[in-house]
Protein backbone atom coordinates (compact mmCIF):
# COMPACT_ATOMS: atom_id res chain seq x y z
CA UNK A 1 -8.65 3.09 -4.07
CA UNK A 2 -8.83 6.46 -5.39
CA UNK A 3 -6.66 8.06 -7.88
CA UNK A 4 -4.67 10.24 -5.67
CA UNK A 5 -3.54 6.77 -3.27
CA UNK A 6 -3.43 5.12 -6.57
CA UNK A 7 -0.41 7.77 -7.84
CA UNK A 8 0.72 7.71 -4.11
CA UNK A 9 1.40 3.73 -4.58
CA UNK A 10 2.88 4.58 -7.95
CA UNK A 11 5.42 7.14 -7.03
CA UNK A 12 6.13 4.63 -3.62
CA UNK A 13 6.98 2.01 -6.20
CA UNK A 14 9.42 3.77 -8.66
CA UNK A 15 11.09 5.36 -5.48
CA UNK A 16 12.06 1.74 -4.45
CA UNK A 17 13.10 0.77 -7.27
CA UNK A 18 15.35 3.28 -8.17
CA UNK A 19 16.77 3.34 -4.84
CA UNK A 20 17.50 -0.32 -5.13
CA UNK A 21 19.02 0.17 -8.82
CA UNK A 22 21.33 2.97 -7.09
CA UNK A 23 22.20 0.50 -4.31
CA UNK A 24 20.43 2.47 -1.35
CA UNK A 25 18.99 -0.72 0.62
CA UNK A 26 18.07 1.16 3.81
CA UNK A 27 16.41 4.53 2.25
CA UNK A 28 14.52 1.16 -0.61
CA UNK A 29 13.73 -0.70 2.44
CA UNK A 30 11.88 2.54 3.95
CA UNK A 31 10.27 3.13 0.65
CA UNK A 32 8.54 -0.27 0.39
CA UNK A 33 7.42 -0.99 4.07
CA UNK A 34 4.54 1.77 3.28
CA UNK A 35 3.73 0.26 -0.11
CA UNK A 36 3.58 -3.52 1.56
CA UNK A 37 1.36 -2.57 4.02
CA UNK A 38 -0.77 -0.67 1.84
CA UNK A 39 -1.26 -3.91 -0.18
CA UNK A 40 -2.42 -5.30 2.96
CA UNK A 41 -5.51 -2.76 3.43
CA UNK A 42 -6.79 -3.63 0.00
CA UNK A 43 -5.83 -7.95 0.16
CA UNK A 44 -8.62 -8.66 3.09
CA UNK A 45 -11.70 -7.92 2.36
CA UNK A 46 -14.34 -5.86 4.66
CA UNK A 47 -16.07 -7.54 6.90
CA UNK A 48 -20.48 -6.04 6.33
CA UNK A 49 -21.50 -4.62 9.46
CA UNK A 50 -24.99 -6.40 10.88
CA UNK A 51 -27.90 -3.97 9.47
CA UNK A 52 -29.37 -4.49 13.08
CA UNK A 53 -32.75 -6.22 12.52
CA UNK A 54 -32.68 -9.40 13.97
CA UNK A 55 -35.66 -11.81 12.54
């Protein structure tokens, strides 16, 4: 992860929160479906492609 997804992620999180804290479930809900599945891409790890020699 790079710094600019890193304050993307950041700024996704606050957003929720305050939109939960101000009682905005549907706009919170939006907010956090992107940040959930963007914990996805970095919770599995990458599977090494075969270098292609075959002993």
């Amino acid at each position: 992860m790079n710094s600019t997804e890193g304050l993307a992620y950041g700024a996704l999180f606050v957003l929720a929160i305050t939109l939960l804290l101000t009682n905005h479930l549907i706009l919170a809900t939006v907010a956090i479906v992107p940040y959930v599945l963007a914990s996805f891409k970095y919770s599995f790890p990458k599977q090494k492609k075969p270098s292609g020699r075959i002993r």
